[in-house]
PDB file of N, CA and C in Angstrom:
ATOM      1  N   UNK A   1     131.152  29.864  71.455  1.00  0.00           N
ATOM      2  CA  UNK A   1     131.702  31.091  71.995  1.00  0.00           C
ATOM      3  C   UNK A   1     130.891  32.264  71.472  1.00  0.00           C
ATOM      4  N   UNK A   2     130.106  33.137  72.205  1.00  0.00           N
ATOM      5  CA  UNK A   2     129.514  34.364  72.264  1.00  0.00           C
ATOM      6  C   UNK A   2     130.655  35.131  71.464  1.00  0.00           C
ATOM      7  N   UNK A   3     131.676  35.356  71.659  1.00  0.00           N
ATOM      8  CA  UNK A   3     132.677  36.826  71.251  1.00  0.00           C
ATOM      9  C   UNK A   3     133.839  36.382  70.531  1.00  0.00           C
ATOM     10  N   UNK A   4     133.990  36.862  69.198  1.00  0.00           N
ATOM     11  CA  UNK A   4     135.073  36.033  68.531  1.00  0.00           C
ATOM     12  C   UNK A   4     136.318  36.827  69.012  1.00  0.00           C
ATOM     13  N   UNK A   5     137.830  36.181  68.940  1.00  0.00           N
ATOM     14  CA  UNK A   5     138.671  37.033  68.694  1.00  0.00           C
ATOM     15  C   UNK A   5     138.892  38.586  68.315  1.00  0.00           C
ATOM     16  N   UNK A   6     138.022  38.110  66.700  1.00  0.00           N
ATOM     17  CA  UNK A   6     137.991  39.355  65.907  1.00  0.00           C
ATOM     18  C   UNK A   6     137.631  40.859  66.720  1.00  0.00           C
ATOM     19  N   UNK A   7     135.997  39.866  67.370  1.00  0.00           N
ATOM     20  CA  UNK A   7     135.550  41.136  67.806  1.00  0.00           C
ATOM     21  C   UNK A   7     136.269  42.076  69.145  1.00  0.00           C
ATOM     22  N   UNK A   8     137.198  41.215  69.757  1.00  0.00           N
ATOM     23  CA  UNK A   8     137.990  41.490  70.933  1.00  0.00           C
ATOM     24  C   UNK A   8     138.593  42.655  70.408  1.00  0.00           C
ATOM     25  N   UNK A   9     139.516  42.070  69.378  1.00  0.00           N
ATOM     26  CA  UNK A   9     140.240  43.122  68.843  1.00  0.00           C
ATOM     27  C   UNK A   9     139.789  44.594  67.974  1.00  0.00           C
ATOM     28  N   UNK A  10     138.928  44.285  67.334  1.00  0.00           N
ATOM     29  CA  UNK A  10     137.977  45.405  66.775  1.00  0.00           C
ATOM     30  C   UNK A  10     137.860  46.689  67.781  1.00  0.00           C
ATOM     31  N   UNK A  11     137.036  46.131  69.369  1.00  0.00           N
ATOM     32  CA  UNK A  11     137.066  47.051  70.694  1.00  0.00           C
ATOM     33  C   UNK A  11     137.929  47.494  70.867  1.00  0.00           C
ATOM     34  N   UNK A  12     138.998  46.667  71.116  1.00  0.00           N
ATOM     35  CA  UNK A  12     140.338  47.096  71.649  1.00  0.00           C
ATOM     36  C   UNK A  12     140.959  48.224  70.926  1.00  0.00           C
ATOM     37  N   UNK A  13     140.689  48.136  69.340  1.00  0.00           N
ATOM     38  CA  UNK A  13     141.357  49.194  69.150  1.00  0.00           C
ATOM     39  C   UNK A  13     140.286  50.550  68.975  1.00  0.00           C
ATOM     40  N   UNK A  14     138.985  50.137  69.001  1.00  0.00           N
ATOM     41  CA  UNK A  14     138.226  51.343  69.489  1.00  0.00           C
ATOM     42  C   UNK A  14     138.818  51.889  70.723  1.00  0.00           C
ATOM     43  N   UNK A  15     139.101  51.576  71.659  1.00  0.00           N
ATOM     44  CA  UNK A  15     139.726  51.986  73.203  1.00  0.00           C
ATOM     45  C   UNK A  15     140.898  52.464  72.949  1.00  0.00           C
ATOM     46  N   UNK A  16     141.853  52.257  71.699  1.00  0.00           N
ATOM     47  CA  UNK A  16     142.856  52.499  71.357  1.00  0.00           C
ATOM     48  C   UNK A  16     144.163  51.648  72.570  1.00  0.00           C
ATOM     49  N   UNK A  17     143.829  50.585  72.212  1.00  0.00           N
ATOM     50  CA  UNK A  17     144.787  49.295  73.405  1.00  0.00           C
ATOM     51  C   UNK A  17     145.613  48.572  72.363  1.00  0.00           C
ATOM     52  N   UNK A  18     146.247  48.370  72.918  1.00  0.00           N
ATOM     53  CA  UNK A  18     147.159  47.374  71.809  1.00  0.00           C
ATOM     54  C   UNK A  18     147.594  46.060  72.808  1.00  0.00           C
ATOM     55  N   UNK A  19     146.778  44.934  72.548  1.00  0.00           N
ATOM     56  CA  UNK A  19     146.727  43.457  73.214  1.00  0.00           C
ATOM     57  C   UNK A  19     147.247  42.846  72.187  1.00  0.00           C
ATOM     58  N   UNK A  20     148.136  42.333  73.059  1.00  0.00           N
ATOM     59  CA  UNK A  20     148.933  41.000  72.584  1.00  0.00           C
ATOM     60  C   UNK A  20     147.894  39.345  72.328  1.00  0.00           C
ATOM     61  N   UNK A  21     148.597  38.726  71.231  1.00  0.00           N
ATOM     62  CA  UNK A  21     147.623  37.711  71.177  1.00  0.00           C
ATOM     63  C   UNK A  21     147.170  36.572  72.806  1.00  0.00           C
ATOM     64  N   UNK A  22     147.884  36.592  73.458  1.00  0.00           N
ATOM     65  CA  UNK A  22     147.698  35.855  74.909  1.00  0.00           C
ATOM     66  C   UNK A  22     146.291  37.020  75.416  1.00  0.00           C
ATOM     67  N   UNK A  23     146.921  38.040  75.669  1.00  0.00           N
ATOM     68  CA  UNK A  23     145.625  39.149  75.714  1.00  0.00           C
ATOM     69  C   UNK A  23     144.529  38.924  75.213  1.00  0.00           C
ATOM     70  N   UNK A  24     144.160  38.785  73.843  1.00  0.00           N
ATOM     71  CA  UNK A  24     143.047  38.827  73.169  1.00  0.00           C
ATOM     72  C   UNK A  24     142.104  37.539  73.575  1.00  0.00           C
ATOM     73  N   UNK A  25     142.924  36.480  73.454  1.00  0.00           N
ATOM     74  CA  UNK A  25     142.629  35.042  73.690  1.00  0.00           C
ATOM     75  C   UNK A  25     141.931  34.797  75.057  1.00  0.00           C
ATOM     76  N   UNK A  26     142.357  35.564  76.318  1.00  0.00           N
ATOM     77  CA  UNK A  26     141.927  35.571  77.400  1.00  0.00           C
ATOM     78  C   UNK A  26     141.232  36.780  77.569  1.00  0.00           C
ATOM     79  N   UNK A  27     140.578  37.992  76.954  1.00  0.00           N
ATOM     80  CA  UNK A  27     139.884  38.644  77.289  1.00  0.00           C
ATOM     81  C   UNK A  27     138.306  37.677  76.310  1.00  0.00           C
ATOM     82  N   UNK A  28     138.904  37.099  75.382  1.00  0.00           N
ATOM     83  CA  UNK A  28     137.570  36.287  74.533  1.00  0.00           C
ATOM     84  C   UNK A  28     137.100  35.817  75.639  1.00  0.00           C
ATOM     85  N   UNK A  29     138.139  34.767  76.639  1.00  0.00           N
ATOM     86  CA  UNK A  29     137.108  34.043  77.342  1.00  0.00           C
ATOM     87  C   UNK A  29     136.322  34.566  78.227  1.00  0.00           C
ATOM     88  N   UNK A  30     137.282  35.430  79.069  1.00  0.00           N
ATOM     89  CA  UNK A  30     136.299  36.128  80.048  1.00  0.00           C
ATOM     90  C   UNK A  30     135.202  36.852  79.713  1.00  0.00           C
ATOM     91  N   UNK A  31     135.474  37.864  79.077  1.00  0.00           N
ATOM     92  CA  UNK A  31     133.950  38.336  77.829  1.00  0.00           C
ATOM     93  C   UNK A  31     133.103  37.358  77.794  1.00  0.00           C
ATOM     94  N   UNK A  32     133.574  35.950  77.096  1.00  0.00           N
ATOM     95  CA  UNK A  32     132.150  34.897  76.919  1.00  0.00           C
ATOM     96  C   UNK A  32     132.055  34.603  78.418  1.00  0.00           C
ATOM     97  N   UNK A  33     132.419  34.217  79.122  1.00  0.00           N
ATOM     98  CA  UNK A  33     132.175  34.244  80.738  1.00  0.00           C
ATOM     99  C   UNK A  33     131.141  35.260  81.351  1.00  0.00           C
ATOM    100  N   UNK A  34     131.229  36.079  81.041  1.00  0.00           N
ATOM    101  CA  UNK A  34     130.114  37.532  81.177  1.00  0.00           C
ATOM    102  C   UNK A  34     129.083  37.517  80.505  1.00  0.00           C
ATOM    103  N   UNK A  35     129.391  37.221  79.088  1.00  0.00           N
ATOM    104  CA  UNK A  35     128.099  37.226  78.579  1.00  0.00           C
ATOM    105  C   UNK A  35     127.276  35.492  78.711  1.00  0.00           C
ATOM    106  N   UNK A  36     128.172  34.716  79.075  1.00  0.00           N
ATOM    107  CA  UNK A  36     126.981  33.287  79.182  1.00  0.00           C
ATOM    108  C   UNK A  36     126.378  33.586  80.699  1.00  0.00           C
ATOM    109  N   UNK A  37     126.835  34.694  81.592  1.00  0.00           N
ATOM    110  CA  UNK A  37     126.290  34.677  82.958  1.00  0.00           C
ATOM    111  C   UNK A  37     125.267  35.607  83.139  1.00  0.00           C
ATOM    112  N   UNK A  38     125.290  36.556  81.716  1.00  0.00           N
ATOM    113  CA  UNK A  38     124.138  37.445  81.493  1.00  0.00           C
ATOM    114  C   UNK A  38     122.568  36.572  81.027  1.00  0.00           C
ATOM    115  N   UNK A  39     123.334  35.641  80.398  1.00  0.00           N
ATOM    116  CA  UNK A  39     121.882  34.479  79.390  1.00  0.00           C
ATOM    117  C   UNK A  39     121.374  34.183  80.642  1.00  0.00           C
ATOM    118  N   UNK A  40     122.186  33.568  81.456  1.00  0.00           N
ATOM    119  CA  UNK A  40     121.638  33.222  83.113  1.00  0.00           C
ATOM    120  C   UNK A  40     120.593  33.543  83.890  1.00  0.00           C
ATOM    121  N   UNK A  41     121.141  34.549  83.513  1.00  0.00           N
ATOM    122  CA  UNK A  41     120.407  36.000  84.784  1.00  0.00           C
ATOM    123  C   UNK A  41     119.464  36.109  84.200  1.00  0.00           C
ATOM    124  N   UNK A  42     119.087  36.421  82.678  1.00  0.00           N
ATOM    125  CA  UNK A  42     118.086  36.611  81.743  1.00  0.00           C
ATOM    126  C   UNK A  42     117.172  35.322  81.625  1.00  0.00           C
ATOM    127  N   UNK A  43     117.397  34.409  82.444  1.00  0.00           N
ATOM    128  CA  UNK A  43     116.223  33.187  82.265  1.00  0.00           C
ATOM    129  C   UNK A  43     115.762  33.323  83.750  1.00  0.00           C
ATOM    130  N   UNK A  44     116.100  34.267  84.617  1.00  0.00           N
ATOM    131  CA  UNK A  44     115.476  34.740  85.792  1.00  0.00           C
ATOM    132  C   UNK A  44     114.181  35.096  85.424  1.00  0.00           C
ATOM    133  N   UNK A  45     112.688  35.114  86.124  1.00  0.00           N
ATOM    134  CA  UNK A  45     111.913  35.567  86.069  1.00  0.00           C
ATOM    135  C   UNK A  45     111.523  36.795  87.288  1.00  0.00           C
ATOM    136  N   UNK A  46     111.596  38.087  86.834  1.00  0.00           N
ATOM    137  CA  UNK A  46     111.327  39.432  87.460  1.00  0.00           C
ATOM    138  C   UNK A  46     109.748  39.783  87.660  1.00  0.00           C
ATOM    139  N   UNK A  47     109.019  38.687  86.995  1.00  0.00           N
ATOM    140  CA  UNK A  47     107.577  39.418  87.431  1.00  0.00           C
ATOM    141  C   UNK A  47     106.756  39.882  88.667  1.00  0.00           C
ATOM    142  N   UNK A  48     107.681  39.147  89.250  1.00  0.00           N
ATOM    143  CA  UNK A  48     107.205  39.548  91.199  1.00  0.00           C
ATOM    144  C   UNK A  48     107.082  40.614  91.910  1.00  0.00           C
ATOM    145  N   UNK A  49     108.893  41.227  91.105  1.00  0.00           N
ATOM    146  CA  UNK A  49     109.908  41.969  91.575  1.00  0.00           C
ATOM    147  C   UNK A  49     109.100  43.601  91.410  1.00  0.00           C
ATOM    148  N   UNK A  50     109.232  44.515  92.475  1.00  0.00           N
ATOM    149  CA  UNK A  50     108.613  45.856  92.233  1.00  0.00           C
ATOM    150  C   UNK A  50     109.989  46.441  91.582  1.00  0.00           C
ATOM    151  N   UNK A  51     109.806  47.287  91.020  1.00  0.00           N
ATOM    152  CA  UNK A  51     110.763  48.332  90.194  1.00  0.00           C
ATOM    153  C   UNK A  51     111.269  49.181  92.161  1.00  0.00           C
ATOM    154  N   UNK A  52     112.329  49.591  91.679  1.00  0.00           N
ATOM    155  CA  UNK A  52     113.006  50.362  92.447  1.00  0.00           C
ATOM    156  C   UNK A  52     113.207  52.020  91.670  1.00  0.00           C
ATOM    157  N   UNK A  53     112.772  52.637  92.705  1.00  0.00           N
ATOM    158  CA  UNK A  53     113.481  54.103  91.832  1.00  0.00           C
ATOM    159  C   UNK A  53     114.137  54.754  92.547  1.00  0.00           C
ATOM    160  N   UNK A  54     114.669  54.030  93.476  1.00  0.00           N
ATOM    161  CA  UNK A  54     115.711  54.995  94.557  1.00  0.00           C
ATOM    162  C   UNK A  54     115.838  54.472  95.731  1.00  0.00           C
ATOM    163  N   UNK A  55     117.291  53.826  96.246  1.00  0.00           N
ATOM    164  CA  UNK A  55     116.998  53.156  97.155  1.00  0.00           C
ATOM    165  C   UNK A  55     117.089  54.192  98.481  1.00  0.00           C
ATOM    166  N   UNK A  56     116.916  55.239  98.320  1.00  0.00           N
ATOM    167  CA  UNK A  56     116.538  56.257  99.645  1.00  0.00           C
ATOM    168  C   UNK A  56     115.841  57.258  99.461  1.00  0.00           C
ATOM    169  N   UNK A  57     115.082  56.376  98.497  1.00  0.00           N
ATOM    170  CA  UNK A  57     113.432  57.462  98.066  1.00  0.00           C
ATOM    171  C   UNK A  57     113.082  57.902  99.426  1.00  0.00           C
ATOM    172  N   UNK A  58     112.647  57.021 100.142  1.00  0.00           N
ATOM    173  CA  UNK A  58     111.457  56.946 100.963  1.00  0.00           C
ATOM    174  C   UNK A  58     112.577  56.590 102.897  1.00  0.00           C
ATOM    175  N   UNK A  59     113.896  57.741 102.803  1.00  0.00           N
ATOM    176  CA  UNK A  59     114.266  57.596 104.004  1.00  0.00           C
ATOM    177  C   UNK A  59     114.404  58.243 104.559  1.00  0.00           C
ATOM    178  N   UNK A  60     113.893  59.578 104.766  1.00  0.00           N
ATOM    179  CA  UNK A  60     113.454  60.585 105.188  1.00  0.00           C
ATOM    180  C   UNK A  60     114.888  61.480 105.952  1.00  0.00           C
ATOM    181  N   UNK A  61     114.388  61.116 107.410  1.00  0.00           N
ATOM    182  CA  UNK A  61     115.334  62.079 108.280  1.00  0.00           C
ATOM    183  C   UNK A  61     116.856  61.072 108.329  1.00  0.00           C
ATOM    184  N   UNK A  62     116.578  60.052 107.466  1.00  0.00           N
ATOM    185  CA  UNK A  62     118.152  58.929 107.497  1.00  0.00           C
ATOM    186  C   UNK A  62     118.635  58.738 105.979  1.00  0.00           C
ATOM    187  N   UNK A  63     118.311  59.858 105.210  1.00  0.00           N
ATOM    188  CA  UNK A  63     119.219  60.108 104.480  1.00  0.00           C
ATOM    189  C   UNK A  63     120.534  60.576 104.426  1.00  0.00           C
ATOM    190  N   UNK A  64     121.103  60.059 103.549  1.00  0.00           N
ATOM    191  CA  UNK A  64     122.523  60.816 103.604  1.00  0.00           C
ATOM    192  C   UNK A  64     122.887  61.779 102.629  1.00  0.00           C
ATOM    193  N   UNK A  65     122.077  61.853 101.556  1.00  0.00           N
ATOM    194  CA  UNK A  65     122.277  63.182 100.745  1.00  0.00           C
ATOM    195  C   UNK A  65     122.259  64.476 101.545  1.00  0.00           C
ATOM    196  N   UNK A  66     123.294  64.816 100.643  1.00  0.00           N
ATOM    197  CA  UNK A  66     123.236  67.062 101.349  1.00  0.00           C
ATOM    198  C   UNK A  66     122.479  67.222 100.772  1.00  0.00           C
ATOM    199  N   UNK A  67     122.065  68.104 101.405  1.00  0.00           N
ATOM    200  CA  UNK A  67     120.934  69.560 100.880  1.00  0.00           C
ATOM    201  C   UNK A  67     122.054  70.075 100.025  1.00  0.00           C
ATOM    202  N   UNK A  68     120.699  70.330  98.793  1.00  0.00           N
ATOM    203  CA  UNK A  68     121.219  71.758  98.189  1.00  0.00           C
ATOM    204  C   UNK A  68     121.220  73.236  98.617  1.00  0.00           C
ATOM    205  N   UNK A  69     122.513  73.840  98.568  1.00  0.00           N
ATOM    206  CA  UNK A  69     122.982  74.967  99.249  1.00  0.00           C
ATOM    207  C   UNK A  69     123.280  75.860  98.199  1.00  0.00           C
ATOM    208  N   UNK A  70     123.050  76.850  98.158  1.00  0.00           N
ATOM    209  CA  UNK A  70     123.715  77.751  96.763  1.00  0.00           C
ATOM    210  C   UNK A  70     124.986  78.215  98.034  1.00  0.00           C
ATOM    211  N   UNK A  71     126.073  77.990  96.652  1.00  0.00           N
ATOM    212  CA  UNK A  71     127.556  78.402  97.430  1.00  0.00           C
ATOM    213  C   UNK A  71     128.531  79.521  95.627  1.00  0.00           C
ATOM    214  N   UNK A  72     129.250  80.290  96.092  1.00  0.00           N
ATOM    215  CA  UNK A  72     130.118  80.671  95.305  1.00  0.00           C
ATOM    216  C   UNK A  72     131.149  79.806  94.629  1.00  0.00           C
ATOM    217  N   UNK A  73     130.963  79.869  92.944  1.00  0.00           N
ATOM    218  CA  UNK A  73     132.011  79.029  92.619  1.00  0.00           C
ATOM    219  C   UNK A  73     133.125  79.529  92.546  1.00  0.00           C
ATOM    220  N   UNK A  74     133.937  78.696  91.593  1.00  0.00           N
ATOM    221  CA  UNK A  74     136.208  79.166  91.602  1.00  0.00           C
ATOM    222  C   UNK A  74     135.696  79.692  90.777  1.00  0.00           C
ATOM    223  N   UNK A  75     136.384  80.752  90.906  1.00  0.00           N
ATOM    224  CA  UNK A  75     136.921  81.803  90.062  1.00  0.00           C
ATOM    225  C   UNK A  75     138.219  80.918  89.136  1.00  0.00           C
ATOM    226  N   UNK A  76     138.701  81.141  88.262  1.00  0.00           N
ATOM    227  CA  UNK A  76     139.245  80.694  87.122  1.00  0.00           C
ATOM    228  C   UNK A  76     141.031  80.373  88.119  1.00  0.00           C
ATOM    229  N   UNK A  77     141.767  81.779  88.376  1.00  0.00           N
ATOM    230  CA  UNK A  77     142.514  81.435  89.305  1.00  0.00           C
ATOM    231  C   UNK A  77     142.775  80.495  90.144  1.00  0.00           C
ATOM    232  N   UNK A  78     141.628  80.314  91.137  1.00  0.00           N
ATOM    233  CA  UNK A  78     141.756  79.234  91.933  1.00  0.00           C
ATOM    234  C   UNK A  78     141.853  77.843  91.168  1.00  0.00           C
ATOM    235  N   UNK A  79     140.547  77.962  90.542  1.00  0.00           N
ATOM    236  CA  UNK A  79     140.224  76.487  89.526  1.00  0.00           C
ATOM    237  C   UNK A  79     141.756  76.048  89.315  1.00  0.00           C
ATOM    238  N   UNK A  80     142.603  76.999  88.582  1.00  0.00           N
ATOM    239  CA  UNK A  80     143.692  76.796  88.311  1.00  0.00           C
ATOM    240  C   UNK A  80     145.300  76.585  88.973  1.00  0.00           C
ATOM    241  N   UNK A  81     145.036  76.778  89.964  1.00  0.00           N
ATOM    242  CA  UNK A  81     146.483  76.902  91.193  1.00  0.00           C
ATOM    243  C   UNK A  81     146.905  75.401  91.380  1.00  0.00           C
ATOM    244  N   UNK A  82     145.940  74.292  91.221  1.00  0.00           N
ATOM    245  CA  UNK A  82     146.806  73.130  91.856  1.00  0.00           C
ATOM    246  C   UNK A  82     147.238  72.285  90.138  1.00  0.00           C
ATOM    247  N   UNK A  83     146.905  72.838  89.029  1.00  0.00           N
ATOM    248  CA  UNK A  83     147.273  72.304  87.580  1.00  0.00           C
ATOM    249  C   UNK A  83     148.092  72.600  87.569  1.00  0.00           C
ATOM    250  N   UNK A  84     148.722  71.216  87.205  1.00  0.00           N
ATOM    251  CA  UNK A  84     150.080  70.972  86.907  1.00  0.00           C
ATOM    252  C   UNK A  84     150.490  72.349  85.790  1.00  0.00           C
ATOM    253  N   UNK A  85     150.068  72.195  84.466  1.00  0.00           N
ATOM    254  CA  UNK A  85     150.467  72.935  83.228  1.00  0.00           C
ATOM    255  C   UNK A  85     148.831  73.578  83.386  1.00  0.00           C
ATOM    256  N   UNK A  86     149.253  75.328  82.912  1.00  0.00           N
ATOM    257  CA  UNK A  86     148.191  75.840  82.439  1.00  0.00           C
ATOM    258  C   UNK A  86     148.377  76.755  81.836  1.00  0.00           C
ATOM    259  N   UNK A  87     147.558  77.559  80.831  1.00  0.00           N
ATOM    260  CA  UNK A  87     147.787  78.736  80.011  1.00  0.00           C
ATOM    261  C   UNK A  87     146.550  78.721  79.702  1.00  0.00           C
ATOM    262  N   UNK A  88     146.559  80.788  79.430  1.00  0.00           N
ATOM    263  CA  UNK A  88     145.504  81.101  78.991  1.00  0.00           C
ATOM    264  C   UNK A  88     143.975  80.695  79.379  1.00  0.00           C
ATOM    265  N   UNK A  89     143.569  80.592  80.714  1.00  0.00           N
ATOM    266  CA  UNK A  89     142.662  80.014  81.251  1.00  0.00           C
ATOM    267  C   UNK A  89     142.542  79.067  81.078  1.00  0.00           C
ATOM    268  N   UNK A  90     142.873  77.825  80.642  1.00  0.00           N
ATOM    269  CA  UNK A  90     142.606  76.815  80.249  1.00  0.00           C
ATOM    270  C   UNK A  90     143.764  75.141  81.258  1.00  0.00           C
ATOM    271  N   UNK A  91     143.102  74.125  81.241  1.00  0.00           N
ATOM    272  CA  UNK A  91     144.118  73.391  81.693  1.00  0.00           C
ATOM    273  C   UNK A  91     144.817  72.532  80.718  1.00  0.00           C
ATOM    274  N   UNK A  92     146.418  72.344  80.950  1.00  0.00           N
ATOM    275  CA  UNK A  92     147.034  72.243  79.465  1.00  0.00           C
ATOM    276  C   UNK A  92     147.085  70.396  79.710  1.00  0.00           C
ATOM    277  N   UNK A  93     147.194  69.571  79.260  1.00  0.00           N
ATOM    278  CA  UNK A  93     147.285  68.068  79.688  1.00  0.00           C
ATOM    279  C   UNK A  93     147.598  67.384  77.741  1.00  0.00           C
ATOM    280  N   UNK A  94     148.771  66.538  78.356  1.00  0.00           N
ATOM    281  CA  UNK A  94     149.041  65.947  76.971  1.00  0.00           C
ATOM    282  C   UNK A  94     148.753  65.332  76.599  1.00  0.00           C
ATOM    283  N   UNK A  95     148.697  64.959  75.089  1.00  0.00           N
ATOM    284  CA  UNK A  95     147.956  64.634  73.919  1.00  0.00           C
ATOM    285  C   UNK A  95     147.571  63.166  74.068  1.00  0.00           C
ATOM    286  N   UNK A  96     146.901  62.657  73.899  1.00  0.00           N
ATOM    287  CA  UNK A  96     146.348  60.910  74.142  1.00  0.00           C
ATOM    288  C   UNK A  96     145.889  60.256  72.754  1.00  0.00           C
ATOM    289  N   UNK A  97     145.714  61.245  72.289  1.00  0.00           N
ATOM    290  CA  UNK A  97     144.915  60.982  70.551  1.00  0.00           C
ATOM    291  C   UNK A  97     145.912  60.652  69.670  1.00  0.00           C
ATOM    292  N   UNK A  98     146.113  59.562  68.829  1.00  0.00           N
ATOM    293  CA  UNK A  98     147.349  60.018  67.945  1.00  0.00           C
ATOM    294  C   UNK A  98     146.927  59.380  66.393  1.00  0.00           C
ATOM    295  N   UNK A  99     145.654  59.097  66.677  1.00  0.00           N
ATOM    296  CA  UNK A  99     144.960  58.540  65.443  1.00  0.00           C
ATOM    297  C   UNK A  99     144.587  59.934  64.255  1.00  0.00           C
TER     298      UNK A  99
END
């Protein structure tokens, strides 16, 4: 096994998650599932392969990107009319941190 328990849980509580042991046990496997399908992929040989740097580098009048347009931004007001909680210019949203 690529990913111990331990390390499941270590992440998890970097993310600040709290997994139950059935949780942990089945995110190990799938994790090692991912990473034995990465070893996989990694015994692929790419030397053929051209690099890509954009797959609509080179599509001229069949692009779908907008043009850049200079436009007026929100003013603070507006920014603010559909927030739920706000004060003092700012948008107010509750606390997630409790570490």
């Amino acid at each position: 096994m690529k990913i111990s328990e331990k390390e499941v849980r270590y992440v998890a509580d970097l993310a600040n998650l709290k997994l139950t042991d059935e949780e942990v046990r089945r995110m190990a496997v799938d994790l090692d599932g991912i990473l034995t399908h990465m070893d996989k992929l990694n015994e692929l040989s790419t030397d053929e392969v051209e690099p890509m740097a954009q797959v609509l580098y080179e599509a001229g009048e069949t692009a779908t990107l907008a043009g850049d347009k200079p436009r007026a931004s929100l003013d603070n007001a507006t920014a603010m009319a559909n927030a739920p909680e706000h004060g003092a210019g700012y948008y107010k949203v509750p606390l997630v941190i409790e570490k």
